[in-house]
N, C-alpha and C. Protein backbone atom coordinates (compact mmCIF):
# COMPACT_ATOMS: atom_id res chain seq x y z
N UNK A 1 92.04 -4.46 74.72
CA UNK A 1 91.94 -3.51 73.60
C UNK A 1 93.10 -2.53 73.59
N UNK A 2 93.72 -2.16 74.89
CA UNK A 2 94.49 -1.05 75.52
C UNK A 2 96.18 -1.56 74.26
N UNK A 3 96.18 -3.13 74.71
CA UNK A 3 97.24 -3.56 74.60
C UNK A 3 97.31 -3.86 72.89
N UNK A 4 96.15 -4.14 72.37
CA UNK A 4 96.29 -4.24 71.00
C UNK A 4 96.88 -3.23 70.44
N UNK A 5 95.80 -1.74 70.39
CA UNK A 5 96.44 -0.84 69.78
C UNK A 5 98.13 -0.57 70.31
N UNK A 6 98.74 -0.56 71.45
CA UNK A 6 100.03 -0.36 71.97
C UNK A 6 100.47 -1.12 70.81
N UNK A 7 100.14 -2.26 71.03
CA UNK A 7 101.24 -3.24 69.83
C UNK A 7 101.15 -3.21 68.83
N UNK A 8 100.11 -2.72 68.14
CA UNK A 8 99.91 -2.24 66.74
C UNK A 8 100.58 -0.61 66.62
N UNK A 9 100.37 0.09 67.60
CA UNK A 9 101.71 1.30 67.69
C UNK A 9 103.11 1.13 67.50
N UNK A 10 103.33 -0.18 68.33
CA UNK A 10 104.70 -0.40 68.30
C UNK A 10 105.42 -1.33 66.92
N UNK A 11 104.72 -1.87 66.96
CA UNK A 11 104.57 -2.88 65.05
C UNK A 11 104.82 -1.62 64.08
N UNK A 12 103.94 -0.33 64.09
CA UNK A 12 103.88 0.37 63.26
C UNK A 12 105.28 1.46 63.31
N UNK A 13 105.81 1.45 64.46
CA UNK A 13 106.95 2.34 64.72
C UNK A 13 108.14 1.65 64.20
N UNK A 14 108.02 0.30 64.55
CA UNK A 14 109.33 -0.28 64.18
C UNK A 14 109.32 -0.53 62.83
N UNK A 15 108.29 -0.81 61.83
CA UNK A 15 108.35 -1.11 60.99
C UNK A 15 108.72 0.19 60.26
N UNK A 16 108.37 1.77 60.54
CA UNK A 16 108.72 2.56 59.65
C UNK A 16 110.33 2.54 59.98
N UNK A 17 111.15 2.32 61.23
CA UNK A 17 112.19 2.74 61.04
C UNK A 17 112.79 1.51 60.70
N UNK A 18 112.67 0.63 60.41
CA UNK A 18 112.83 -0.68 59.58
C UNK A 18 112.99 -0.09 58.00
N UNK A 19 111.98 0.48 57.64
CA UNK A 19 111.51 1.22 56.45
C UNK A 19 112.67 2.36 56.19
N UNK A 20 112.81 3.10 57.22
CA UNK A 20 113.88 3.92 56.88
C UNK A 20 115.34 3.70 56.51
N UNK A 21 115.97 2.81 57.73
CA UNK A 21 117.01 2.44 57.35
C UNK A 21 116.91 1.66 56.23
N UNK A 22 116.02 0.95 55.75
CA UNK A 22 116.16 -0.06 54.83
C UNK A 22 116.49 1.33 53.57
N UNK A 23 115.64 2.46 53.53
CA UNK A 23 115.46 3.09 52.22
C UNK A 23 117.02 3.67 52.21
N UNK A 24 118.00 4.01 53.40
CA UNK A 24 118.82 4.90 53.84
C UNK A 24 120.11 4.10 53.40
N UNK A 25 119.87 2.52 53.28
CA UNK A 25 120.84 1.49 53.24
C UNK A 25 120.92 1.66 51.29
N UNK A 26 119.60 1.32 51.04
CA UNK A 26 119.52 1.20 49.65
C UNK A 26 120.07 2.42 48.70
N UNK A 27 119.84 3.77 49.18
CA UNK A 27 120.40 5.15 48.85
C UNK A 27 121.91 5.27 49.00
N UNK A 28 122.50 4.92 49.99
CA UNK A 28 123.72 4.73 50.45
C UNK A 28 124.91 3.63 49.30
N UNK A 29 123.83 2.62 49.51
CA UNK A 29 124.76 1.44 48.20
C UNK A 29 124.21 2.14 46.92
N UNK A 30 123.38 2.62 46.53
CA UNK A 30 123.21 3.47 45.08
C UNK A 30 124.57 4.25 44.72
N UNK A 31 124.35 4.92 45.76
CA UNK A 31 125.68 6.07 45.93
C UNK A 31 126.45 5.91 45.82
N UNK A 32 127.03 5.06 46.70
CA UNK A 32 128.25 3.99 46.22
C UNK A 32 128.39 3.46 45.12
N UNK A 33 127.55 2.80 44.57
CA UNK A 33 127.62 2.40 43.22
C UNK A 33 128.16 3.18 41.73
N UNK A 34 127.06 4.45 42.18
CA UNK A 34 127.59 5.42 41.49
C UNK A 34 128.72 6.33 41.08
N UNK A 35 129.17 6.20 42.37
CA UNK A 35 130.72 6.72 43.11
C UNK A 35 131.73 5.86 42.03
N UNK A 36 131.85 4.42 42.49
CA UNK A 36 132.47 4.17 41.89
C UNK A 36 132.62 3.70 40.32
N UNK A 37 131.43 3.64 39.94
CA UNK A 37 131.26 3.70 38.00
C UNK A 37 132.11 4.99 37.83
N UNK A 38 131.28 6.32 38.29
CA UNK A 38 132.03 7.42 37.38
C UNK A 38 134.00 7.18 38.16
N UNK A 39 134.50 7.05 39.52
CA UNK A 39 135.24 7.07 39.38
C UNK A 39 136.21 6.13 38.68
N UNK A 40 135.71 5.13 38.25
CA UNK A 40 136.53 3.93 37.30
C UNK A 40 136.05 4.19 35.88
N UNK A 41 135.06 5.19 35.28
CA UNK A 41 135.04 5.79 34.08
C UNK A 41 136.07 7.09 34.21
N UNK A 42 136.51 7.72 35.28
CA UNK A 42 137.46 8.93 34.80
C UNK A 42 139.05 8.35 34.89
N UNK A 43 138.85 7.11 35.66
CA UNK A 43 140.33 6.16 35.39
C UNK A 43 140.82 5.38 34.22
N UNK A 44 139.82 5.08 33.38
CA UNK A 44 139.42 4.59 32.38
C UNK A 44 139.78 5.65 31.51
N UNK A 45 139.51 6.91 31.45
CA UNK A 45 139.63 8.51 30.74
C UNK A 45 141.40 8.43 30.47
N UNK A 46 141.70 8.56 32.29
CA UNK A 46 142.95 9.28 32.20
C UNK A 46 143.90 8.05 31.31
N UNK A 47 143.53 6.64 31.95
CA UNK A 47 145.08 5.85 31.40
C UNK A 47 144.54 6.03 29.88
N UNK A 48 143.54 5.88 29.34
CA UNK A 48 143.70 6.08 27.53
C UNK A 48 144.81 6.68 27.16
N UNK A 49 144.53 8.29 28.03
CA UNK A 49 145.49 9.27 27.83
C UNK A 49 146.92 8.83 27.55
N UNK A 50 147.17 7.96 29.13
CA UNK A 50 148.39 7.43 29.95
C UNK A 50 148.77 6.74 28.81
N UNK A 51 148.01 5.75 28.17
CA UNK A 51 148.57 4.96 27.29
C UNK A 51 149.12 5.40 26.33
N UNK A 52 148.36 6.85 25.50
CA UNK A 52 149.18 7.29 24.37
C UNK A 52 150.19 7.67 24.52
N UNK A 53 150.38 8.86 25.63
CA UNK A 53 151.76 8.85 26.28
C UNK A 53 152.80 7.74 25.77
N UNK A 54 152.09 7.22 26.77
CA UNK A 54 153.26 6.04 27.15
C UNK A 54 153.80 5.46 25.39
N UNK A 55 153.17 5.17 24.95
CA UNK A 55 153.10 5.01 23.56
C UNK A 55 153.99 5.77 22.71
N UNK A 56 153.81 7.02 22.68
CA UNK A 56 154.88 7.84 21.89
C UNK A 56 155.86 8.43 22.66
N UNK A 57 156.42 7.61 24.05
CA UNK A 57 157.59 7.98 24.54
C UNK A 57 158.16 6.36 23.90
N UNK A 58 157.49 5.23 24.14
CA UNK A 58 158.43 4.29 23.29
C UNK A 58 159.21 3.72 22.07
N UNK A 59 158.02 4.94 21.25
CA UNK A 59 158.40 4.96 19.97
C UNK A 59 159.67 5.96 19.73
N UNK A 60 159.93 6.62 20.96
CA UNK A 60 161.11 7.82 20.71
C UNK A 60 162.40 7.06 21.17
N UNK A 61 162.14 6.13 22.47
CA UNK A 61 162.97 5.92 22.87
C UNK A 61 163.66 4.69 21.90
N UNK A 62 162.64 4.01 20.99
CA UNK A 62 163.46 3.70 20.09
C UNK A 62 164.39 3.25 19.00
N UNK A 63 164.49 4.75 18.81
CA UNK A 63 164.89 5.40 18.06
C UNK A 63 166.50 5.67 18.65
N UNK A 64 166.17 6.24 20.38
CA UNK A 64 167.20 6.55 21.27
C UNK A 64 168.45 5.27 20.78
N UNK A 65 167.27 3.99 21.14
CA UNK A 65 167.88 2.54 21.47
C UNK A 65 168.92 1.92 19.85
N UNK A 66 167.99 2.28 19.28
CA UNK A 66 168.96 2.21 17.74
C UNK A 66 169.83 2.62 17.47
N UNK A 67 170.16 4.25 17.88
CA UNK A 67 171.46 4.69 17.74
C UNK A 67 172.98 3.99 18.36
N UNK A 68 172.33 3.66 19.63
CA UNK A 68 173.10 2.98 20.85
C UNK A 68 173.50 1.48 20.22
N UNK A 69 172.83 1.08 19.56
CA UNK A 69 172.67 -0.25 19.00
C UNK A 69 173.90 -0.60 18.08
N UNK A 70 173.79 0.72 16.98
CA UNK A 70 174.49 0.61 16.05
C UNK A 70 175.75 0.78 16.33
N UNK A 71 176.06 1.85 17.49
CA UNK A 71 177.62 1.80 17.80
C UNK A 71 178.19 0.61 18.59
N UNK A 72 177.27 0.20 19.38
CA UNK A 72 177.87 -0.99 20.04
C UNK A 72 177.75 -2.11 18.93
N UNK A 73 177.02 -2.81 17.77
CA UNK A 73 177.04 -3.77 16.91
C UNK A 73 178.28 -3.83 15.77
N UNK A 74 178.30 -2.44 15.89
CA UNK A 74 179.47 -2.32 14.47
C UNK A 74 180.65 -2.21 15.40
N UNK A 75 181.04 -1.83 16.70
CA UNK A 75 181.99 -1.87 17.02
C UNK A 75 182.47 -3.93 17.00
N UNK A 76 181.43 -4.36 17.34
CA UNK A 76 181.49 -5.79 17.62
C UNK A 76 181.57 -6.28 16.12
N UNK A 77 180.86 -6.03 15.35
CA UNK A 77 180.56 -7.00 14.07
C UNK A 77 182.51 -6.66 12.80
N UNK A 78 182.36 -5.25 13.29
CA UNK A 78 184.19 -4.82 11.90
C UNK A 78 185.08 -4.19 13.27
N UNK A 79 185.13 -5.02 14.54
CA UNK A 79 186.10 -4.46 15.32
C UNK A 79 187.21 -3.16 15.34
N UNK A 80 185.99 -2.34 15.14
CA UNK A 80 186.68 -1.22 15.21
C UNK A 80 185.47 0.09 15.81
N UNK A 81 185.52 0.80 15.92
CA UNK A 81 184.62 2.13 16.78
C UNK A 81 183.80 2.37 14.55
N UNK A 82 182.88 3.00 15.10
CA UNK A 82 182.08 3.43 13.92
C UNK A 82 182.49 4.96 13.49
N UNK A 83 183.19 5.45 12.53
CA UNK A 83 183.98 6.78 12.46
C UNK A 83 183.80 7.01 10.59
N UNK A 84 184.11 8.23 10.49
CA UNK A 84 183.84 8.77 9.26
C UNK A 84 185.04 7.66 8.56
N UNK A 85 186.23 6.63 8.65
CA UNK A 85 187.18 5.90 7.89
C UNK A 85 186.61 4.80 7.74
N UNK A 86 185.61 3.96 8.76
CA UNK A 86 185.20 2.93 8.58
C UNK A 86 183.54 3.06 8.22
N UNK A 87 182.96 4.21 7.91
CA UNK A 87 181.37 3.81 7.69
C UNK A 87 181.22 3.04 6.62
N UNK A 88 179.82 2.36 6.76
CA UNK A 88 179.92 1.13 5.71
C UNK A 88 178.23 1.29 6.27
N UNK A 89 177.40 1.54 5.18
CA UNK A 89 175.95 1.65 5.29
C UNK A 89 175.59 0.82 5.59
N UNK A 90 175.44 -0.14 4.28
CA UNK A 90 174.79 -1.64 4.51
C UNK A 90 175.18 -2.75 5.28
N UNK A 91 176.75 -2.37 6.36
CA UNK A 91 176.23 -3.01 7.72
C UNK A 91 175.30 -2.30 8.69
N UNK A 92 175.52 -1.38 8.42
CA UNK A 92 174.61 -0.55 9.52
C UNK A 92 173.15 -1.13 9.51
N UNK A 93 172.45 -1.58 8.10
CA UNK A 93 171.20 -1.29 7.90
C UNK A 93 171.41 -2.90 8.07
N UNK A 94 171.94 -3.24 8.41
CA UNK A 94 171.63 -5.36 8.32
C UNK A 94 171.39 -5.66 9.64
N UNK A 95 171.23 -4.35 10.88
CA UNK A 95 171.68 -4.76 12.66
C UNK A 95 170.04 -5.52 12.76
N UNK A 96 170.03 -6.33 13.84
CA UNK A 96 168.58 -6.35 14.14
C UNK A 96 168.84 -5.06 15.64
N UNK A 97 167.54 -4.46 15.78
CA UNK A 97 168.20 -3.87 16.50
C UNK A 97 166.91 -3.35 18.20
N UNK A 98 166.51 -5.24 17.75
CA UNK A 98 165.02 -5.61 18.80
C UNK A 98 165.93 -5.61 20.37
N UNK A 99 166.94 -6.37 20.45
CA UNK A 99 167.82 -6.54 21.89
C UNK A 99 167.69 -5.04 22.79
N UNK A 100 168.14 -3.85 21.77
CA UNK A 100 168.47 -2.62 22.38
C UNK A 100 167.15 -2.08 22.76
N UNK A 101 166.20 -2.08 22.08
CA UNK A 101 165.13 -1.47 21.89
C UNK A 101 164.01 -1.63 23.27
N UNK A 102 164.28 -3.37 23.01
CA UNK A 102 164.05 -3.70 24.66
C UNK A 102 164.00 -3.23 25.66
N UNK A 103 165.60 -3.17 25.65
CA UNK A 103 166.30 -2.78 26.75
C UNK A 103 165.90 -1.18 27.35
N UNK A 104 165.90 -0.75 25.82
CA UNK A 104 165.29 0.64 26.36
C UNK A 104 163.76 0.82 27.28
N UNK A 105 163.22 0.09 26.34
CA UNK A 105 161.76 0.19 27.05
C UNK A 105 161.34 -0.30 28.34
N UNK A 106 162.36 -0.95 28.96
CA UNK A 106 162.44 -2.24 30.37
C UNK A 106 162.46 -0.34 31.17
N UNK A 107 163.93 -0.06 30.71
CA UNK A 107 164.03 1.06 31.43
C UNK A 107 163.00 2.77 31.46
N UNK A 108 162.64 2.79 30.61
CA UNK A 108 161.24 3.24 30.18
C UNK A 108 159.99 2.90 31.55
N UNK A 109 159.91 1.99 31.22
CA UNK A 109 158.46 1.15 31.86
C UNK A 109 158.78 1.29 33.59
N UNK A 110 160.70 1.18 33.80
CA UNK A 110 160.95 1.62 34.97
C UNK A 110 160.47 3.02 35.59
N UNK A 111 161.10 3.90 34.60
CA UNK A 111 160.70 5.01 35.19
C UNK A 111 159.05 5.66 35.46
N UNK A 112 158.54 4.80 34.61
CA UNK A 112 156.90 5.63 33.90
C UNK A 112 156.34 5.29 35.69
N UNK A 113 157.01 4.29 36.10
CA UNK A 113 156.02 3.21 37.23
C UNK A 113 156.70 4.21 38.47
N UNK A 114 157.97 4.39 38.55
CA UNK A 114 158.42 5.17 40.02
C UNK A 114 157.80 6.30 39.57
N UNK A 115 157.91 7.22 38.46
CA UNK A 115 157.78 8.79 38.65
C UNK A 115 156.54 9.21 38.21
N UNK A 116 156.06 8.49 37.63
CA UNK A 116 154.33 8.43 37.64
C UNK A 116 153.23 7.66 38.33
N UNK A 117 153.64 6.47 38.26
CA UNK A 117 152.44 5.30 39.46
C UNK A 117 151.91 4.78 37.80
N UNK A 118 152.26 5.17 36.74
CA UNK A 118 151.69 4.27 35.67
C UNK A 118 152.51 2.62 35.37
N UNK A 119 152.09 1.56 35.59
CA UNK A 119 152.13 0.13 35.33
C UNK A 119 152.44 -0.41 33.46
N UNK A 120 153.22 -0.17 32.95
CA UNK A 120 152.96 -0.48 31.81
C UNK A 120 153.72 -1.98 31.39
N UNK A 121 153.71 -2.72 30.72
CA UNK A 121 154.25 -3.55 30.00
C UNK A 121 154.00 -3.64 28.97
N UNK A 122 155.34 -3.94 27.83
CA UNK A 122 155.74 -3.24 26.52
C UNK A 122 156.17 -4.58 25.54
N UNK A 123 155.91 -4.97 24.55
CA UNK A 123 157.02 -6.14 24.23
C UNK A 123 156.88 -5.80 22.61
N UNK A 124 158.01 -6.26 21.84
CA UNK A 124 157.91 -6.57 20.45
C UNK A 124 157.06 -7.92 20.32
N UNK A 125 156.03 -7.78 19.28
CA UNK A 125 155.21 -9.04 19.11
C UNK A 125 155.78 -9.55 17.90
N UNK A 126 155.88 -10.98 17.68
CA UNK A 126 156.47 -11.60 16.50
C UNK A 126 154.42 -11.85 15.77
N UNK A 127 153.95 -12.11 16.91
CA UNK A 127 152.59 -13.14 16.24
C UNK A 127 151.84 -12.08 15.95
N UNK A 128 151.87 -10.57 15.90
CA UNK A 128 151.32 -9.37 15.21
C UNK A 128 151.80 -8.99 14.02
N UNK A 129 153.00 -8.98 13.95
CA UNK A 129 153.61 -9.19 12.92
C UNK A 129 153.35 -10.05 11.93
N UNK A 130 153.49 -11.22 12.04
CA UNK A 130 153.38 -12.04 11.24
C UNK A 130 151.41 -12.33 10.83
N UNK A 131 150.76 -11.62 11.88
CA UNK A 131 149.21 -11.23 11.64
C UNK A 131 149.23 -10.25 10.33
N UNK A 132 149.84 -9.83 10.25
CA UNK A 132 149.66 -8.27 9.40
C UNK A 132 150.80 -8.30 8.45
N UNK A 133 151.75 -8.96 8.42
CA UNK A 133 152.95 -9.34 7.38
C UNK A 133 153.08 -10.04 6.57
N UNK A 134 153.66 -10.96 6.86
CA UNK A 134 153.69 -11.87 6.21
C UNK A 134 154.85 -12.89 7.18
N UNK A 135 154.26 -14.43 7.50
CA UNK A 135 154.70 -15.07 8.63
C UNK A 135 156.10 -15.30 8.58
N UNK A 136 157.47 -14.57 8.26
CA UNK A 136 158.95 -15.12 7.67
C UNK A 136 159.48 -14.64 9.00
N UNK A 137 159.23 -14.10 9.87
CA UNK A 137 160.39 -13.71 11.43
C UNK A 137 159.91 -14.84 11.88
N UNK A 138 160.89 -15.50 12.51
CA UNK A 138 160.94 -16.23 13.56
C UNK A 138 160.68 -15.39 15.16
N UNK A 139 161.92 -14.18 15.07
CA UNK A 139 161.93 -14.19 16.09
C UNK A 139 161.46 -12.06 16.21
N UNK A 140 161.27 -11.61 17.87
CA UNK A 140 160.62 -10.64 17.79
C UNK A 140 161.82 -9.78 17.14
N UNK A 141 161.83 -8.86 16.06
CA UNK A 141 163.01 -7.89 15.25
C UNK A 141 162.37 -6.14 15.17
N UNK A 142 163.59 -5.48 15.28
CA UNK A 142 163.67 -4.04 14.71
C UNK A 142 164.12 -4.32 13.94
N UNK A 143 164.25 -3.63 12.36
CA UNK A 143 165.26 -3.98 11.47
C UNK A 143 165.02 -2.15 10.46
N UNK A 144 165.76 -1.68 9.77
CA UNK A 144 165.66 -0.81 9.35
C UNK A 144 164.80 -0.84 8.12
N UNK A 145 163.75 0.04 8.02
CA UNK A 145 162.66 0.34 6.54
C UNK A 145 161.18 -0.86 6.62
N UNK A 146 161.83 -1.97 7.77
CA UNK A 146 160.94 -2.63 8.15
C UNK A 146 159.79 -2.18 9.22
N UNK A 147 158.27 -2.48 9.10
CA UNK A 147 157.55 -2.55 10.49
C UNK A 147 157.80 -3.39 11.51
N UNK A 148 157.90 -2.65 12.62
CA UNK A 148 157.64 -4.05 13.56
C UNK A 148 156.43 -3.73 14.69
N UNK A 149 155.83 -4.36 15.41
CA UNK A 149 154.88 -4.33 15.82
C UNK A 149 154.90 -4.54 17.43
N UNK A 150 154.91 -3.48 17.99
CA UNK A 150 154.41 -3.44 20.19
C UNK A 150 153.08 -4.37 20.50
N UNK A 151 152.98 -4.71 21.40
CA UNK A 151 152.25 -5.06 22.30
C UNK A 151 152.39 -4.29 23.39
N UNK A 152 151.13 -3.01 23.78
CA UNK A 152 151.10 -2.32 24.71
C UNK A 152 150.11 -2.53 25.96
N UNK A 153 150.31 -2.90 26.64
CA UNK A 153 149.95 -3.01 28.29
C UNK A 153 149.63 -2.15 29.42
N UNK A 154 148.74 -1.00 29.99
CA UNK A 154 149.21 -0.28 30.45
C UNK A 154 147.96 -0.39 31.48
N UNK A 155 148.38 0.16 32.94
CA UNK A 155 146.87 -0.36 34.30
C UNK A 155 147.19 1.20 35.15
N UNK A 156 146.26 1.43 35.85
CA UNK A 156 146.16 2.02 36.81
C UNK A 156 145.40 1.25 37.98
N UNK A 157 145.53 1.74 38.82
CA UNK A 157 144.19 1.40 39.95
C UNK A 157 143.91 2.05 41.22
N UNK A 158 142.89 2.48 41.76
CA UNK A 158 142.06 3.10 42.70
C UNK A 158 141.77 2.67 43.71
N UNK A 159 141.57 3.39 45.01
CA UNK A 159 140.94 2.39 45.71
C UNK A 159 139.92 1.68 45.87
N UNK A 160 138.95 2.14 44.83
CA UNK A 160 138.00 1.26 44.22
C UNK A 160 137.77 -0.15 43.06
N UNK A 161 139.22 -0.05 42.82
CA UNK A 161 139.27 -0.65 41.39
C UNK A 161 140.36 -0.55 40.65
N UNK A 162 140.45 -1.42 39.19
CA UNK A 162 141.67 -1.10 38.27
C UNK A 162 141.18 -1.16 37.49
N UNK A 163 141.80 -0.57 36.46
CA UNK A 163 141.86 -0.53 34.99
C UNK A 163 142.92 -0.63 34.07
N UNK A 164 143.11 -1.65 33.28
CA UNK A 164 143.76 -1.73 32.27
C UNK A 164 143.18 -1.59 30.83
N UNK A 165 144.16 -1.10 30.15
CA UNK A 165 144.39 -1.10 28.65
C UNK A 165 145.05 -1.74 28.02
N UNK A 166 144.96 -2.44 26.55
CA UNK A 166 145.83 -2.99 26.08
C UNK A 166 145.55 -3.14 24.47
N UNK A 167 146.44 -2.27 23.76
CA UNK A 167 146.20 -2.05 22.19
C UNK A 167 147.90 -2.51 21.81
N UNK A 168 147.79 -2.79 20.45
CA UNK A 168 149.27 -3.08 19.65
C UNK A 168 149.45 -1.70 19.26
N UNK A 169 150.28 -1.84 18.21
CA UNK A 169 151.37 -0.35 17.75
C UNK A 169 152.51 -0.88 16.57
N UNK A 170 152.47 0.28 16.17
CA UNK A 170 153.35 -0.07 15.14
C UNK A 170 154.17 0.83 15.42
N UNK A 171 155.71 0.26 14.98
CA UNK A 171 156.34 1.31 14.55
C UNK A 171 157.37 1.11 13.56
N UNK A 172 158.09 1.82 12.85
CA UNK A 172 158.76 1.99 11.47
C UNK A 172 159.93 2.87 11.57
N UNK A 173 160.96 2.32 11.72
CA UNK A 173 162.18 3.00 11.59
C UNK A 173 162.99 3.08 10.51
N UNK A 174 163.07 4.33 10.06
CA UNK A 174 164.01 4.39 8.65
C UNK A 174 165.49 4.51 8.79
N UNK A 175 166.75 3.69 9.24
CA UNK A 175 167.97 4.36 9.53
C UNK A 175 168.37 4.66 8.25
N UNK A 176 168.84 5.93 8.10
CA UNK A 176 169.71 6.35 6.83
C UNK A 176 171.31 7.02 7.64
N UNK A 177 172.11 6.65 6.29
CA UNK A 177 173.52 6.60 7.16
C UNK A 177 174.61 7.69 5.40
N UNK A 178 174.27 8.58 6.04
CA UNK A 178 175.11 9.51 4.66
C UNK A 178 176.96 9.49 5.10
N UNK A 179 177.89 9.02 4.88
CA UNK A 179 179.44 9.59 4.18
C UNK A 179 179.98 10.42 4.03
N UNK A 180 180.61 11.41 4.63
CA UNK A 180 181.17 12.67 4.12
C UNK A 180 182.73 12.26 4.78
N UNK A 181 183.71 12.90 4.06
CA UNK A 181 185.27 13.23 4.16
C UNK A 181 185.23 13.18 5.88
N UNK A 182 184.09 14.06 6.32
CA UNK A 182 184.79 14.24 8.15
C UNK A 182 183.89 13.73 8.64
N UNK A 183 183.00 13.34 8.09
CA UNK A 183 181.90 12.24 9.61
C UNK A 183 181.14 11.12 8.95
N UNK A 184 180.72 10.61 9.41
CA UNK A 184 179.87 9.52 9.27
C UNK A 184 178.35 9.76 9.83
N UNK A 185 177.14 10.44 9.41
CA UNK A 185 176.53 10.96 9.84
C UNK A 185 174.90 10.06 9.41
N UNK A 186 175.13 9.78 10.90
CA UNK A 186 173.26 8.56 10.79
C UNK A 186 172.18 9.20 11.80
N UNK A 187 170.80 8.90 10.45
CA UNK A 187 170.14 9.44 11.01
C UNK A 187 168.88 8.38 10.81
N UNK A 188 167.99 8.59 12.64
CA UNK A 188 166.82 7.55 12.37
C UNK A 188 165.38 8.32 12.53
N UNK A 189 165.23 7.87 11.27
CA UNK A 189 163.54 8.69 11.20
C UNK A 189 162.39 7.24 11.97
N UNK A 190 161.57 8.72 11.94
CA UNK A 190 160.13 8.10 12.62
C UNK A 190 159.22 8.54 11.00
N UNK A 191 158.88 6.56 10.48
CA UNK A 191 157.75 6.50 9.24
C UNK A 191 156.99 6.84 10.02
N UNK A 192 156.28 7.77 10.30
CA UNK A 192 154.44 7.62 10.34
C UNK A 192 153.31 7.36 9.39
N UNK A 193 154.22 6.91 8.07
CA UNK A 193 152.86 6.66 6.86
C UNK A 193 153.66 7.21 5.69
N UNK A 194 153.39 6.91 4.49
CA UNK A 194 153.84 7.74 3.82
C UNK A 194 153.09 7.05 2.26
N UNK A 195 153.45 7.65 1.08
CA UNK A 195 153.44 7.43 -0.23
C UNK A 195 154.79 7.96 -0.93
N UNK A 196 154.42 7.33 -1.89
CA UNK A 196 155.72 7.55 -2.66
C UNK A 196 156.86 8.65 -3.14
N UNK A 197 155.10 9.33 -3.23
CA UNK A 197 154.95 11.19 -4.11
C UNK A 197 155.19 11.87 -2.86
N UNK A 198 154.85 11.82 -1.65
CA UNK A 198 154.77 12.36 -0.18
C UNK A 198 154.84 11.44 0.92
N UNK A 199 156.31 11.36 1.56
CA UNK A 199 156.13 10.57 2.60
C UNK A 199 156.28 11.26 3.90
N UNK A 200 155.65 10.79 4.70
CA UNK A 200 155.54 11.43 6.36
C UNK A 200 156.26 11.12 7.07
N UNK A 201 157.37 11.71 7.78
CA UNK A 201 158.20 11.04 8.38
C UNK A 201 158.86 12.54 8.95
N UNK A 202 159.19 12.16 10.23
CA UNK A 202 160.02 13.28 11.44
C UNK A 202 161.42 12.19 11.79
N UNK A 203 162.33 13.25 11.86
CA UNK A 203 163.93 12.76 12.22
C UNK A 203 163.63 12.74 13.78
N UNK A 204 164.01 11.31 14.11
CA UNK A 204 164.06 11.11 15.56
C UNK A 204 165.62 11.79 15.96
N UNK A 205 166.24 11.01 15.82
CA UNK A 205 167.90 11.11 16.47
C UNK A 205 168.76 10.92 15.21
N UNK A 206 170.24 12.02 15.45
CA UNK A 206 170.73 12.24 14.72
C UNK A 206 172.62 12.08 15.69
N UNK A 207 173.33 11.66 14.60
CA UNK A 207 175.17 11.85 15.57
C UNK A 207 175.70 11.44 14.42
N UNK A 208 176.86 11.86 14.42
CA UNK A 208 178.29 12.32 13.33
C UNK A 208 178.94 11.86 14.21
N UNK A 209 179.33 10.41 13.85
CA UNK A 209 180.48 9.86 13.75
C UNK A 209 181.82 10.54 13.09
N UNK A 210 182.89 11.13 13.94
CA UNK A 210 184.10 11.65 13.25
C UNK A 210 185.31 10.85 13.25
């Protein structure tokens, strides 16, 4: 009888701390669980952010990339430097000017990744374009008064986890290129939308060719 109850003592001891750790295990992975939802919902928060960023530094840069474009294309296309004797609009406005634009954003996407830890990848889309256009590019283009259309890419990650984003973009560059006696003076706006009666639009980058 002595030995029953003992072992029904001891059955009953082990089983509560059986019971405990089991409840202590289950509380523990809750916790954890929890831990990491909200922390991959506030990673989730910040790159949105990260992405717009990132987003309207590419649309500046370009703008940067166009300017750069046009002096190196026209120096190549009427062999000569681009100057208030040789401006000529409507080469200016015929450049494609997707190569530079690139190029900018490669270097862009460089820096965002060393001096921030943000991951992005950037590209001109032809097959968004031609989603929302009308299918006549072959190939991915900037072109002036035309849309062209990003493919934006952008990740973080934790030691719990990653997160990526990934939305398109538009953007709309207006180059206008005015003539005067002493410069040659081009300027590339940022369309953000516009109508006829009122159009929306901020001057990205501006240089006087003399």
């Amino acid at each position: 009888m002595m030995n029953t109850r003992a072992f029904f003592s001891v059955f009953v001891g082990v089983f509560a701390i059986a019971l405990l750790i089991s409840t202590l295990y289950v509380q523990s992975v809750r916790y954890e669980t929890e831990f990491r939802v909200e922390e991959l919902s506030v990673l989730n928060q910040e790159l949105s952010k990260d992405w717009f960023l990132a987003r309207n530094a590419y649309v500046n840069f370009a703008s940067d990339a166009i300017l750069a474009s046009i002096e190196s294309q026209y120096l190549l296309a009427q062999g000569v430097p681009l100057s208030n004797v040789s401006c000529n609009a409507i080469v200016i406005q015929g450049f494609n000017y997707a190569p530079f634009v690139e190029s900018y954003w490669d270097n862009a996407s460089d820096f965002m990744e060393t001096r921030y830890g943000l991951n992005c990848d950037v590209n001109l889309d032809v097959e968004l374009y031609n989603a929302f256009e009308t299918p006549d590019i072959v190939v991915s283009e900037v072109r002036d008064t035309l849309r062209a259309y990003g493919l934006l890419s952008c990740s973080r990650s934790s030691s719990h986890g990653a997160q990526t984003i990934t939305h398109p973009f538009v953007i709309r560059k207006d180059v206008r290129v005015t003539s005067a006696p002493l410069e040659c003076d081009v300027n590339v706006f940022d369309v953000l939308g516009s109508t006829v009666a009122n159009p929306f639009e901020k001057q990205d980058v501006n240089k006087a060719f003399t």
